[in-house]
Protein backbone atom coordinates (compact mmCIF):
# COMPACT_ATOMS: atom_id res chain seq x y z
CA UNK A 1 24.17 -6.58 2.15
CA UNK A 2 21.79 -4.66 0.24
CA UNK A 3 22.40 -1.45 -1.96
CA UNK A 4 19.56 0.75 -0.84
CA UNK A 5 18.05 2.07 2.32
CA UNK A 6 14.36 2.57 3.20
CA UNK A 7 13.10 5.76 5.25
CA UNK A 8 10.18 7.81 5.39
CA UNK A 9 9.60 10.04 2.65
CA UNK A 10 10.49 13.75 3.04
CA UNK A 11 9.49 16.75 1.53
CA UNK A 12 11.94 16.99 -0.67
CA UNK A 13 11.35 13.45 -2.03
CA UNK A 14 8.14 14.46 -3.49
CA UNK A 15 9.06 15.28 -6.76
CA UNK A 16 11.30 12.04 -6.95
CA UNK A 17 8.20 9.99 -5.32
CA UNK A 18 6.10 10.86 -8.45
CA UNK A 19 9.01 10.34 -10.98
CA UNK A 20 9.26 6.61 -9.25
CA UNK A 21 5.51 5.90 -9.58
CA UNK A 22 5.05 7.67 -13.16
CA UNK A 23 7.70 5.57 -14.59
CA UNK A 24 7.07 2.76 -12.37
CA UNK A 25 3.02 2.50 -14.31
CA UNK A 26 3.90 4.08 -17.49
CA UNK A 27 1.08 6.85 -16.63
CA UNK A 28 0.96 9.82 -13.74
CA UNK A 29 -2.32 8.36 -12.50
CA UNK A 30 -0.79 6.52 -9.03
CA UNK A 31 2.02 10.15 -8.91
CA UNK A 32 -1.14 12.07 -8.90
CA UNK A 33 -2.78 10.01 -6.61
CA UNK A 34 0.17 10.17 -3.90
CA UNK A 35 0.11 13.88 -4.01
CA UNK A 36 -3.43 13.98 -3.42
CA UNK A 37 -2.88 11.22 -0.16
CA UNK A 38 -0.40 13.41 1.25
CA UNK A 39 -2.95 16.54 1.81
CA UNK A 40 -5.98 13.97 3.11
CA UNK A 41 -6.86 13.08 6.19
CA UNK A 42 -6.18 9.35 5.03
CA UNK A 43 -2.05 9.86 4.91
CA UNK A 44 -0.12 8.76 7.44
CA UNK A 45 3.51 10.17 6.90
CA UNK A 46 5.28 7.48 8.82
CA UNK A 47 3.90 4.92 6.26
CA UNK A 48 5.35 6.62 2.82
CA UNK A 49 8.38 4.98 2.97
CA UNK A 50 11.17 5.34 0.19
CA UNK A 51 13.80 3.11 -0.85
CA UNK A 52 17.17 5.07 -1.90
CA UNK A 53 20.18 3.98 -3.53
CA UNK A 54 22.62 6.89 -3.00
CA UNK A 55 21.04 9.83 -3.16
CA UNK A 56 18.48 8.71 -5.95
CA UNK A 57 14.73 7.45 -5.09
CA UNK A 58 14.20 3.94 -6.76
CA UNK A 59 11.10 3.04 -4.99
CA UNK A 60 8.21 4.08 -3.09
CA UNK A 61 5.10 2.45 -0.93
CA UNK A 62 2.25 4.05 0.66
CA UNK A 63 0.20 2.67 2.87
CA UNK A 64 -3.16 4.96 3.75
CA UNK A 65 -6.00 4.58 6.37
CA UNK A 66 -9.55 3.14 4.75
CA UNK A 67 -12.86 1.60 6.19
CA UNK A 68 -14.38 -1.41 5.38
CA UNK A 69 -18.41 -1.27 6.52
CA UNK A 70 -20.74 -3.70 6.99
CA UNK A 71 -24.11 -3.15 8.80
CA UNK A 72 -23.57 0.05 9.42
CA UNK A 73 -20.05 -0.53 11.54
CA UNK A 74 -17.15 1.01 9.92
CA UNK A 75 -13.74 -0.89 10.98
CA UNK A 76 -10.45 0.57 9.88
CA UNK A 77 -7.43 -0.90 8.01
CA UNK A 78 -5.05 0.06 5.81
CA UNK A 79 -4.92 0.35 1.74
CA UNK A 80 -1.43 -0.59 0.61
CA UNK A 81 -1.08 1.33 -2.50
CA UNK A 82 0.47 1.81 -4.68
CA UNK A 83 3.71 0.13 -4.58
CA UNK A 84 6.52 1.55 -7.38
CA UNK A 85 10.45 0.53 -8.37
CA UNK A 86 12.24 2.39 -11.36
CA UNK A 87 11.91 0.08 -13.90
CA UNK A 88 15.95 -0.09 -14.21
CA UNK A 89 15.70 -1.18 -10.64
CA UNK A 90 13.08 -4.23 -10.73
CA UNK A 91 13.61 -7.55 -9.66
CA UNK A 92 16.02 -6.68 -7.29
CA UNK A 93 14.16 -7.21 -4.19
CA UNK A 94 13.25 -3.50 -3.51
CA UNK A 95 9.92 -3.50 -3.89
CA UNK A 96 9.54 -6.82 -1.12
CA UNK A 97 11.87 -4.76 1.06
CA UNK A 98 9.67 -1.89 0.95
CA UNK A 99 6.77 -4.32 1.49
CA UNK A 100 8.48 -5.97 4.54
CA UNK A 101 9.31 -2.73 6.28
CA UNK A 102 6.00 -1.45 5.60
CA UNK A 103 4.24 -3.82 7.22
CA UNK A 104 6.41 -3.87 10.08
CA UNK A 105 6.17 -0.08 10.30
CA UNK A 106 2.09 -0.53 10.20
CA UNK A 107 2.20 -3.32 13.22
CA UNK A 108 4.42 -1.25 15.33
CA UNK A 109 2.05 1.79 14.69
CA UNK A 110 -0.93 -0.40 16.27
CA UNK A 111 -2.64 -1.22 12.68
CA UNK A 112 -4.76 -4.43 12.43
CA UNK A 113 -5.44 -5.25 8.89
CA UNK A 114 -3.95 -4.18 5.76
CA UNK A 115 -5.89 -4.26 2.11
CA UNK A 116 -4.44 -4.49 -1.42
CA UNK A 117 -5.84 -4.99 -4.98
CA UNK A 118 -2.52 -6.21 -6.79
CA UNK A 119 -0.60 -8.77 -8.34
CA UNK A 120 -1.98 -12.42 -6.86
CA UNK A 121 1.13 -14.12 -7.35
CA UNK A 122 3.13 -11.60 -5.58
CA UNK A 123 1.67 -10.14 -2.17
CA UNK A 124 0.87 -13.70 -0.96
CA UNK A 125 4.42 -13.84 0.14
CA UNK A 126 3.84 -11.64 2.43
CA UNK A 127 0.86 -13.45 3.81
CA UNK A 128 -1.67 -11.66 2.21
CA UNK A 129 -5.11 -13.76 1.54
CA UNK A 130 -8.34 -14.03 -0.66
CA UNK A 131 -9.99 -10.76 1.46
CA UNK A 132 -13.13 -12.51 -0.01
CA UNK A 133 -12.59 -15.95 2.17
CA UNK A 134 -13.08 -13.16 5.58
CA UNK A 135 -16.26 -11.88 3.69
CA UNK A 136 -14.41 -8.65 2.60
CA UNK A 137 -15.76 -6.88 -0.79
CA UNK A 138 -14.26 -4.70 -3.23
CA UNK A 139 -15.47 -1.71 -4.44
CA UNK A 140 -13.92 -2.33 -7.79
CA UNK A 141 -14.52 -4.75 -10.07
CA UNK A 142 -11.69 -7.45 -9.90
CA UNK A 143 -10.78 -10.95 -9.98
CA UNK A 144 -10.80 -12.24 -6.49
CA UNK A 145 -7.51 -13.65 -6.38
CA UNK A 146 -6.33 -10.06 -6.83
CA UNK A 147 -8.22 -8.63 -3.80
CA UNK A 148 -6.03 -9.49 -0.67
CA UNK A 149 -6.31 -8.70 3.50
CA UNK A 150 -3.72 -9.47 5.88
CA UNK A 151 -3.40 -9.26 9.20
CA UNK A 152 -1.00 -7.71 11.00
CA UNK A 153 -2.13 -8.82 14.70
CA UNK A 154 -3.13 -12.62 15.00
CA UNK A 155 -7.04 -12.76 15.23
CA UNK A 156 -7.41 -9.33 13.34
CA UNK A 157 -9.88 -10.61 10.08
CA UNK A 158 -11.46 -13.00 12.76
CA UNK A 159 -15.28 -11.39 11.71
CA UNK A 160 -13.76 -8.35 10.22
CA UNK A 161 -16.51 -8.53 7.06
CA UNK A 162 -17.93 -5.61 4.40
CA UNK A 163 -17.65 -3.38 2.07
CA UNK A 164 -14.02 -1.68 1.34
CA UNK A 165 -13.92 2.11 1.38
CA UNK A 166 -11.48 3.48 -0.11
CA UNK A 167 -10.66 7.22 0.92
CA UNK A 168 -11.80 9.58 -2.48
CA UNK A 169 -8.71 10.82 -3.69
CA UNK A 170 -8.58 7.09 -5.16
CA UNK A 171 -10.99 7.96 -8.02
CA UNK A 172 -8.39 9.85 -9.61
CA UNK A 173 -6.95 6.58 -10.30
């Protein structure tokens, strides 16, 4: 039986939300990037989930809507990011709960593909792939291997292909 509980975020998780992601990176770039998701058009409340132990936040994912373009068709998927645990809370399986349930959440809510730039040894678990081997492209320079797509529905990547666009508020990152 686990210790913690995952829900969607609520108002007055905000301020706990950036405290999680702040310590989480050692820097308020991703706590200032959630707050700036949560006023765009991009944020999608049901997919800010929160995992909490008690009544304290230890962990946070947000999943956002993005584009990826190619030949002048624009397809949507999701940008999973970022993903934060309290440091004092790490390796206890939060942050692949939160994962998990986020995913789920995302399928349920009729999404197709999801898209992260993160650890390579980690989000294959989760069946995350090479978004190169589908012909998806970064905007950022990074090592392939850390540049994943998933689908959610069988058949989704099956000639999804482009460019990545991510919404703006992720150049504050």
């Amino acid at each position: 039986m686990t210790e913690w509980a995952i829900r969607p975020e609520r108002l007055a998780d905000h301020a706990a939300i950036r405290q999680v992601n702040d310590a989480a990176f050692g820097r308020p770039a991703e706590g200032t990037l959630v707050d700036a998701l949560r006023l765009s058009p991009s944020f999608i409340p049901e997919l800010s989930l929160v995992a909490e132990q008690g009544a304290q936040i230890v962990g946070h994912i947000l999943f956002t809507r993005l584009t990826v373009t190619d030949a002048g068709v624009a397809r949507p998927a999701l940008a999973l990011a970022p993903m934060a645990v309290l440091p004092a809370f790490q390796n206890r399986g939060i942050g692949s709960a939160l994962v998990r349930q986020g995913l789920e959440n995302a399928r349920k809510l009729g999404h197709r593909v999801v898209i992260v730039l993160g650890h390579p040894k980690y989000y294959p678990r989760f069946g995350f792939q090479v978004a190169r081997s589908f012909g998806i492209r970064s905007p950022f320079r990074s090592p392939d291997e850390a540049f994943l797509a998933l689908a959610l529905q069988a058949g989704a990547l099956d000639g999804f292909r482009g460019l990545v666009e991510y919404p703006p508020e992720f150049s504050l990152v």
